[in-house]
N, C-alpha and C. Protein backbone atom coordinates (compact mmCIF):
# COMPACT_ATOMS: atom_id res chain seq x y z
N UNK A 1 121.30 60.32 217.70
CA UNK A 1 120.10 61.13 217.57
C UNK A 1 118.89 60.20 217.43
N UNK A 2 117.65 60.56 218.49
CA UNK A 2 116.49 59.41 217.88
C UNK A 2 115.67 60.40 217.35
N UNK A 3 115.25 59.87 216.22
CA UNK A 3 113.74 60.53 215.51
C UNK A 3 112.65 59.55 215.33
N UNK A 4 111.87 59.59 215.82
CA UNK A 4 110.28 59.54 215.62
C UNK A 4 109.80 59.72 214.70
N UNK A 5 109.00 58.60 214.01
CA UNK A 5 108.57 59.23 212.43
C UNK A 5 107.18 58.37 212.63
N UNK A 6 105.88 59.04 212.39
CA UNK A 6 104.51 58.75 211.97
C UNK A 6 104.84 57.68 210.69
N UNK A 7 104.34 56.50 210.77
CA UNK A 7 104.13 55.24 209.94
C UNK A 7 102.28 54.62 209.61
N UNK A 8 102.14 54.99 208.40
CA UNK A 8 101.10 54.76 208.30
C UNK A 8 100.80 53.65 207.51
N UNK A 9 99.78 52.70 207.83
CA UNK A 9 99.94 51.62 207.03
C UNK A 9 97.80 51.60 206.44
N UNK A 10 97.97 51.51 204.97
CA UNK A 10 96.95 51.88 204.05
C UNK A 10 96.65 50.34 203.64
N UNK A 11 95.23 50.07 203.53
CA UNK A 11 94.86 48.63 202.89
C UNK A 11 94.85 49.01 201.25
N UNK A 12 96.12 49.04 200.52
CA UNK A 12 95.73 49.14 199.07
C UNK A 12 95.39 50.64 198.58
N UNK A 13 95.66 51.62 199.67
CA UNK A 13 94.91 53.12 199.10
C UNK A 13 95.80 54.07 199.49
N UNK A 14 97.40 53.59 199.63
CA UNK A 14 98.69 54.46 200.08
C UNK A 14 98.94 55.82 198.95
N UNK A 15 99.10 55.15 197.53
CA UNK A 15 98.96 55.68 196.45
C UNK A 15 98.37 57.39 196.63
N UNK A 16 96.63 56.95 196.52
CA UNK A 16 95.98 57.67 196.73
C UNK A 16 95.78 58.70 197.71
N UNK A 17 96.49 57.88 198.98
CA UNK A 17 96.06 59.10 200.00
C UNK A 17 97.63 59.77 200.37
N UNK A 18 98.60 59.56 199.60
CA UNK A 18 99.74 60.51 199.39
C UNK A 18 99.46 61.52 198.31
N UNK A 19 98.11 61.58 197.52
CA UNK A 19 98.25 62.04 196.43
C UNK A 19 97.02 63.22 197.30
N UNK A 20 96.38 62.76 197.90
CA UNK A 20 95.64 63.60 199.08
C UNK A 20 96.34 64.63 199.71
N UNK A 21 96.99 63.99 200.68
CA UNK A 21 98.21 64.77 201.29
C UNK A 21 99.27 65.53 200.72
N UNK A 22 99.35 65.48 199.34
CA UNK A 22 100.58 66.52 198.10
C UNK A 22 99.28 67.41 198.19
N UNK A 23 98.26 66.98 198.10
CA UNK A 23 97.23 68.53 197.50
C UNK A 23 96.86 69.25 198.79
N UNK A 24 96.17 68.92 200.15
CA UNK A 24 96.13 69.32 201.62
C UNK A 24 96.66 70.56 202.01
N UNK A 25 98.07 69.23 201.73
CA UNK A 25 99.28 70.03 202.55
C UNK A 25 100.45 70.37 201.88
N UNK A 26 100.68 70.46 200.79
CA UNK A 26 101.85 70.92 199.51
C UNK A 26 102.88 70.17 200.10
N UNK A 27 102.64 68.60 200.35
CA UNK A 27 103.74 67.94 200.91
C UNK A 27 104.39 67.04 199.69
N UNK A 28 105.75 66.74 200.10
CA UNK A 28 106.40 66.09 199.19
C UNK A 28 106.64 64.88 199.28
N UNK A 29 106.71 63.76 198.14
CA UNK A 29 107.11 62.26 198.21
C UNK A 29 108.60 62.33 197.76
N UNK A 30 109.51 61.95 198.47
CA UNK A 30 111.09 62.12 198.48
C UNK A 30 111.15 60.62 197.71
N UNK A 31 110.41 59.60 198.27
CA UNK A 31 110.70 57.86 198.27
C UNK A 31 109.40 57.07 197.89
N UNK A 32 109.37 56.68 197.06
CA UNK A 32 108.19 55.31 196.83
C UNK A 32 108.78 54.11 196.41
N UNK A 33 108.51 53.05 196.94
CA UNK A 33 109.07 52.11 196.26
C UNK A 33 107.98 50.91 196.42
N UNK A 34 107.19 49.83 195.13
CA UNK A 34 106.33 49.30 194.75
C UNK A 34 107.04 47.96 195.79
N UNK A 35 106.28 46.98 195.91
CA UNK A 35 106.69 45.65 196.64
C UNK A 35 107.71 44.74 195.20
N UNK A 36 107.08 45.54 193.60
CA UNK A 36 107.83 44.86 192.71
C UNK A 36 109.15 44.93 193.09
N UNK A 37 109.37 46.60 193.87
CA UNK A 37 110.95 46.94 193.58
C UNK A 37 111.50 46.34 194.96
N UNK A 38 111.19 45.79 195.26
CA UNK A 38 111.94 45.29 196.87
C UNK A 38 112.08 44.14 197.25
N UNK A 39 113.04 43.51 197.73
CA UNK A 39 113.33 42.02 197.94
C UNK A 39 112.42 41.19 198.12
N UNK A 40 112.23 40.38 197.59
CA UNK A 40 111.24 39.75 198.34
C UNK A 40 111.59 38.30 199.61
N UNK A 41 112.77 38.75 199.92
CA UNK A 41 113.46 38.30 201.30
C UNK A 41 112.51 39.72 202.41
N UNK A 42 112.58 40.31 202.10
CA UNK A 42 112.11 41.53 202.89
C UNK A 42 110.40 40.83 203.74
N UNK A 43 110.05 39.89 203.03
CA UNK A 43 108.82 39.35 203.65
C UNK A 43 108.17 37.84 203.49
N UNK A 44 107.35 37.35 203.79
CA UNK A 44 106.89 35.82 203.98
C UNK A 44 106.06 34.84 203.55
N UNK A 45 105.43 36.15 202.31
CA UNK A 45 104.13 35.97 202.14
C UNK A 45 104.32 35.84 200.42
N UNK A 46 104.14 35.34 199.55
CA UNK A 46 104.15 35.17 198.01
C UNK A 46 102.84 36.61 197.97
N UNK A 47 103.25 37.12 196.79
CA UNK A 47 102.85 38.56 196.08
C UNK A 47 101.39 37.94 195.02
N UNK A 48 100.68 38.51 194.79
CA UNK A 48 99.60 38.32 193.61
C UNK A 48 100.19 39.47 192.95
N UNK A 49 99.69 39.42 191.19
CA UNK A 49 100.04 40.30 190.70
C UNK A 49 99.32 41.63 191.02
N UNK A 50 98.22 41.38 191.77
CA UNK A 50 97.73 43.02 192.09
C UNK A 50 98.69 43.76 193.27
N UNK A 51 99.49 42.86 193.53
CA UNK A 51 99.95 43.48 195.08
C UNK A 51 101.56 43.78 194.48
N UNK A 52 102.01 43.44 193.62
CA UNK A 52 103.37 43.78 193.26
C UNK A 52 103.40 45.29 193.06
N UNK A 53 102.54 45.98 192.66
CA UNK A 53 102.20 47.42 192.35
C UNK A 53 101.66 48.44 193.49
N UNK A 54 101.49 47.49 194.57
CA UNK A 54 101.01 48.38 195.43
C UNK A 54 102.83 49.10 196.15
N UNK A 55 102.45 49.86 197.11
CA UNK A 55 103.70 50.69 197.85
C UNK A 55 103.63 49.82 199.32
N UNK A 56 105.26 49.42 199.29
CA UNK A 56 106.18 49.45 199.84
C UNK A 56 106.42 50.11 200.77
N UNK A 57 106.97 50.95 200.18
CA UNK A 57 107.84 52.39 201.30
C UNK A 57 107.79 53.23 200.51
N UNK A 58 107.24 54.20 201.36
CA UNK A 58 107.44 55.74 200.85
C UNK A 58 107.17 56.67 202.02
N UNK A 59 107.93 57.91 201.84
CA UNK A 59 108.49 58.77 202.57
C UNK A 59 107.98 60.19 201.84
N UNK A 60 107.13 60.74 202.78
CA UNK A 60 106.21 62.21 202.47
C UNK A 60 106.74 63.12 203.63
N UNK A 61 106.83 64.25 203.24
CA UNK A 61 107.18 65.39 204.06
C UNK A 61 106.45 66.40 204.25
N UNK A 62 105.40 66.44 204.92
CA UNK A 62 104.93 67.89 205.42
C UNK A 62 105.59 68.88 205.89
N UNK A 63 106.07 69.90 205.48
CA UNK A 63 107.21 70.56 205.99
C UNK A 63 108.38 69.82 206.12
N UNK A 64 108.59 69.87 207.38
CA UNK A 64 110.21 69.14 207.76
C UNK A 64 109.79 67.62 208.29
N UNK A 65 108.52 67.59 208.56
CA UNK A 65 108.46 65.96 209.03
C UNK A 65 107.96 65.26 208.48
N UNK A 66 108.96 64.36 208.64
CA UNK A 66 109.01 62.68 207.12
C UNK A 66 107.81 61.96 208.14
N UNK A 67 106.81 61.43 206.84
CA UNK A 67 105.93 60.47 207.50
C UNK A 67 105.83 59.02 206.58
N UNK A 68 106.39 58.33 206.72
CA UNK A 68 106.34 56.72 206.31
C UNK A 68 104.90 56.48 206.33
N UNK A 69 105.06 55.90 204.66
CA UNK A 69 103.62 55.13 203.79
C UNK A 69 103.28 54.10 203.73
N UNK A 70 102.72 53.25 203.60
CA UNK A 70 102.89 51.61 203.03
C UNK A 70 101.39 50.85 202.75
N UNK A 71 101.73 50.62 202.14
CA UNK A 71 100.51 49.60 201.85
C UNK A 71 100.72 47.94 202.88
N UNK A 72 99.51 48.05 203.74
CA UNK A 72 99.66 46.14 204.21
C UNK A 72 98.93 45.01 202.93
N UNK A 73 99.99 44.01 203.54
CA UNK A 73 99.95 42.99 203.15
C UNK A 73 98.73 41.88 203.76
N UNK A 74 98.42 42.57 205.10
CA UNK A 74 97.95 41.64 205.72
C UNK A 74 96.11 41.63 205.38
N UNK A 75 95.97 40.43 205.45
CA UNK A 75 94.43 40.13 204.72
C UNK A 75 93.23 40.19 205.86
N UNK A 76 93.26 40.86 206.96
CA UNK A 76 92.45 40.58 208.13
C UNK A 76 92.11 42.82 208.03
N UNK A 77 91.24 42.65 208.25
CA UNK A 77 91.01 44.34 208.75
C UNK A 77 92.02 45.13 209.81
N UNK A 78 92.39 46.40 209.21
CA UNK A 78 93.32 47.02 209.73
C UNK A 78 92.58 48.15 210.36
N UNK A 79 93.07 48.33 211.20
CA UNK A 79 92.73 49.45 212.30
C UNK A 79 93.67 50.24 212.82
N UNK A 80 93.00 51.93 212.64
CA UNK A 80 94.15 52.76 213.28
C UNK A 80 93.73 53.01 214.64
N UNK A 81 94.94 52.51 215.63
CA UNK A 81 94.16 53.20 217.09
C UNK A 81 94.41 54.64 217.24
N UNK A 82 94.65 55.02 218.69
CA UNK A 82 94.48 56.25 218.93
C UNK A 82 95.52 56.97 218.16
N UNK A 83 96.22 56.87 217.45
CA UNK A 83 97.01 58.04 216.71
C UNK A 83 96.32 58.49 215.92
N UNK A 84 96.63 60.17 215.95
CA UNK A 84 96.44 61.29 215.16
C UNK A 84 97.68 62.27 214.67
N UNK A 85 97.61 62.95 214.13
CA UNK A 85 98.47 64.02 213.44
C UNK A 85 97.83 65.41 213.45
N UNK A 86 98.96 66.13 213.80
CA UNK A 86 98.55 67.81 214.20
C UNK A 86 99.48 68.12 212.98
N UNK A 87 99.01 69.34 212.08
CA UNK A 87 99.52 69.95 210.95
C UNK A 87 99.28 71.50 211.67
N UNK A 88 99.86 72.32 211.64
CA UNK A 88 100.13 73.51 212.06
C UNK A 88 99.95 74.21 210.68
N UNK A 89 99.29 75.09 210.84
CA UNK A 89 99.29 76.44 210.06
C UNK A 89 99.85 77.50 209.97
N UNK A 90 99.99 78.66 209.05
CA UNK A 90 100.48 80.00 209.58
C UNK A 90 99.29 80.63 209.85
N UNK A 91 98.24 80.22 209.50
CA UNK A 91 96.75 81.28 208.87
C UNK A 91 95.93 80.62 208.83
N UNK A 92 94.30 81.30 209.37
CA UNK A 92 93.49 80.46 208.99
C UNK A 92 93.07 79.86 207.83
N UNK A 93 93.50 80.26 206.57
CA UNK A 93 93.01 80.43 205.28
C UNK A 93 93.65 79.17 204.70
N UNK A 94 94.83 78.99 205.48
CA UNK A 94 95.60 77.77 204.79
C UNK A 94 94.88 76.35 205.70
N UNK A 95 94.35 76.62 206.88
CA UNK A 95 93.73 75.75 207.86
C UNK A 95 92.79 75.24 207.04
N UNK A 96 91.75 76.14 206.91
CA UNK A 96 90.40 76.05 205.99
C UNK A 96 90.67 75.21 204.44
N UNK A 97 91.71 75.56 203.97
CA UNK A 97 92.04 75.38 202.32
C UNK A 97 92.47 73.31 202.47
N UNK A 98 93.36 73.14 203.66
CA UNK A 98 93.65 72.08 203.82
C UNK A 98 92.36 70.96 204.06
N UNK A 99 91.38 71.65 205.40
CA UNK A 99 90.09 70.97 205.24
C UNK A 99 89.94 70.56 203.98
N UNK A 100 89.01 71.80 203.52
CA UNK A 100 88.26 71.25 202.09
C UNK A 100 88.73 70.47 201.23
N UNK A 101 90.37 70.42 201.29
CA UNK A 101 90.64 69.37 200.67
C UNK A 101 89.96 67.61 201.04
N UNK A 102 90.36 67.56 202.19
CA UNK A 102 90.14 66.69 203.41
C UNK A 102 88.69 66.23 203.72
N UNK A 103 87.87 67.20 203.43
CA UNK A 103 86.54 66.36 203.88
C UNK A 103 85.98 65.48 203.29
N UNK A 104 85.96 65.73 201.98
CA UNK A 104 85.34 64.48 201.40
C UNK A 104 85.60 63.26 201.93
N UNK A 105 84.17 62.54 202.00
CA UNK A 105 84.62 61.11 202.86
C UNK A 105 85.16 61.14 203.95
N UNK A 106 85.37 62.48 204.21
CA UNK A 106 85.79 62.28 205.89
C UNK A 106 84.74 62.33 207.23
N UNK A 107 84.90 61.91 208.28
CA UNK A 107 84.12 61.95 209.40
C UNK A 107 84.53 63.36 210.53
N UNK A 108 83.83 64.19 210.43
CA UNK A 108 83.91 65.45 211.39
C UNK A 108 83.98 65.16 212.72
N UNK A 109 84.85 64.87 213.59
CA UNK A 109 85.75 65.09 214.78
C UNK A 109 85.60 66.03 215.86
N UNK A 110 85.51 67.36 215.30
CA UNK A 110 85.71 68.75 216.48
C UNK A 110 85.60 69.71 215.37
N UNK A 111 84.18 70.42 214.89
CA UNK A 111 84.13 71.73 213.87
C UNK A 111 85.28 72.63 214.07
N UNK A 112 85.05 73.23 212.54
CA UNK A 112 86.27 74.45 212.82
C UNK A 112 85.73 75.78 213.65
N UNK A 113 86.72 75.82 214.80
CA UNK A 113 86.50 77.04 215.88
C UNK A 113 87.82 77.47 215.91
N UNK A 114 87.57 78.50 216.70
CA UNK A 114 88.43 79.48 217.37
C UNK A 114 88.55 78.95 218.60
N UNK A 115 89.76 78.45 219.35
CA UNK A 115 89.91 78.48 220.75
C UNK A 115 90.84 79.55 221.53
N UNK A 116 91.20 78.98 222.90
CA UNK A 116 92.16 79.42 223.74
C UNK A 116 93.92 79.36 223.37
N UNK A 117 93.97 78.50 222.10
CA UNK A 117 95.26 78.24 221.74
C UNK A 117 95.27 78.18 220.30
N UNK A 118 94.45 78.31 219.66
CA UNK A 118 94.49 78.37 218.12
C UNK A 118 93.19 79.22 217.59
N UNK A 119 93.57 80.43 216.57
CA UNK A 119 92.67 81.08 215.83
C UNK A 119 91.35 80.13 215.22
N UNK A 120 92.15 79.15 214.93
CA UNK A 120 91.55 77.90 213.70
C UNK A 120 92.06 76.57 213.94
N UNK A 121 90.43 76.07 214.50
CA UNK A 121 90.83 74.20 214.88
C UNK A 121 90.09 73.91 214.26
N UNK A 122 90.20 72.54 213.84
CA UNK A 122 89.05 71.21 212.98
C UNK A 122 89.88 69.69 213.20
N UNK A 123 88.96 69.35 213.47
CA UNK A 123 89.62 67.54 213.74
C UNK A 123 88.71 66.84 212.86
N UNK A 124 89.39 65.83 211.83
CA UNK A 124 88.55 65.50 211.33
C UNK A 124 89.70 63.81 211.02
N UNK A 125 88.45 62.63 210.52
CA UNK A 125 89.36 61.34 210.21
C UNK A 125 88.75 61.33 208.95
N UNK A 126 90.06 61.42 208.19
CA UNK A 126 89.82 61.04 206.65
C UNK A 126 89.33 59.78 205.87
N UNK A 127 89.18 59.75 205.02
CA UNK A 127 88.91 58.49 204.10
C UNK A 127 89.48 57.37 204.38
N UNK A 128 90.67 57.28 204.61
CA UNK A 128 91.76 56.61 204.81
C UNK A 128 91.36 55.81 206.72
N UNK A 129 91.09 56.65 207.08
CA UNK A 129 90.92 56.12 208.84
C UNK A 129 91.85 56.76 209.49
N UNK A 130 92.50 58.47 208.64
CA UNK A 130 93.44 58.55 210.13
C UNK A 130 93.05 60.08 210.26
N UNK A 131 93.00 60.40 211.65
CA UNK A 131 92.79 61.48 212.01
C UNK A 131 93.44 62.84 211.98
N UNK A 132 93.15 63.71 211.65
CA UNK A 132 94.39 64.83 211.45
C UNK A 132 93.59 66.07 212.00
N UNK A 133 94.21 66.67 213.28
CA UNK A 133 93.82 68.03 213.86
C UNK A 133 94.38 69.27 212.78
N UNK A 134 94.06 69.90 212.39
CA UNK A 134 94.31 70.77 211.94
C UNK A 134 94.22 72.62 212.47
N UNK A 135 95.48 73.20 212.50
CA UNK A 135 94.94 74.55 213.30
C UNK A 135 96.51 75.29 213.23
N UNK A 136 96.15 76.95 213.86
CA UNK A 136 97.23 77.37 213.91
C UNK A 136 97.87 77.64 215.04
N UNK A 137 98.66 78.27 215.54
CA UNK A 137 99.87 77.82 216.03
C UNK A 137 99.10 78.58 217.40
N UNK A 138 99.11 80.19 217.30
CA UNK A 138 98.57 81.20 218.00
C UNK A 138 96.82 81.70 217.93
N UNK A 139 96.34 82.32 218.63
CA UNK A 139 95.08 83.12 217.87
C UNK A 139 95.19 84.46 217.53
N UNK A 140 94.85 84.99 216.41
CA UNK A 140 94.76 85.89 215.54
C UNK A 140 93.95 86.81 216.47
N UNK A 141 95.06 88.36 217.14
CA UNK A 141 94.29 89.07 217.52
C UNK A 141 94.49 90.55 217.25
């Protein structure tokens, strides 16, 4: 079986923006694990004590799909390219509720409308630098 899993990698703000995503999207952290708790064969680089505390690995579930966390290690500016994430709704109300979580600090993308395929769209890139469409499945008629 292959599965595909969204991997997101956070400069130092993994923590935080899983703690974003539990409030959004009533998603769950199954797995965290600090760089303290993990081999440090696992990588190449000697740890400062601020970085022993940062995350590792961790594993969030929006619904049924696991999305891999991590904090980088790497000291040069990180950039997300073109990936985004679509979160599906049942309702607009839960569309809308997830925004407002979401905007702060975020950059507006595509306002929330009504289209040809969803009651309720909004694209927006969060705090973090990653983009998340948000909308429902059908339009409400």
């Amino acid at each position: 079986m292959l599965i595909v899993t969204p991997c997101i990698h956070l400069n130092g703000r993994c923590e935080e923006a899983i703690a974003l995503y539990e409030e959004a999207f009533g998603a769950t952290t199954k797995v965290m694990l600090r760089y303290a708790d993990a081999d440090p064969r696992d990588w190449d680089v000697p740890l400062t004590e601020e970085q022993k505390d940062l995350v590792y690995h961790a594993e969030t579930y929006i619904g049924d799909q696991r999305i891999m966390l991590s904090d980088t290690l790497d000291s040069g500016p990180f950039k997300n390219t073109s990936l985004f994430l679509t979160v599906t709704f049942d309702d607009a109300d839960s569309v809308k509720k997830a925004y407002n979580v979401l905007q702060d600090g975020s950059t507006l993308v595509h306002p929330m409308i009504s289209t040809t395929y969803s009651s309720c769209f909004v694209s927006l890139i969060d705090k973090f630098g990653l983009r998340w469409n948000l909308m429902t499945e059908q339009p409400e008629r």
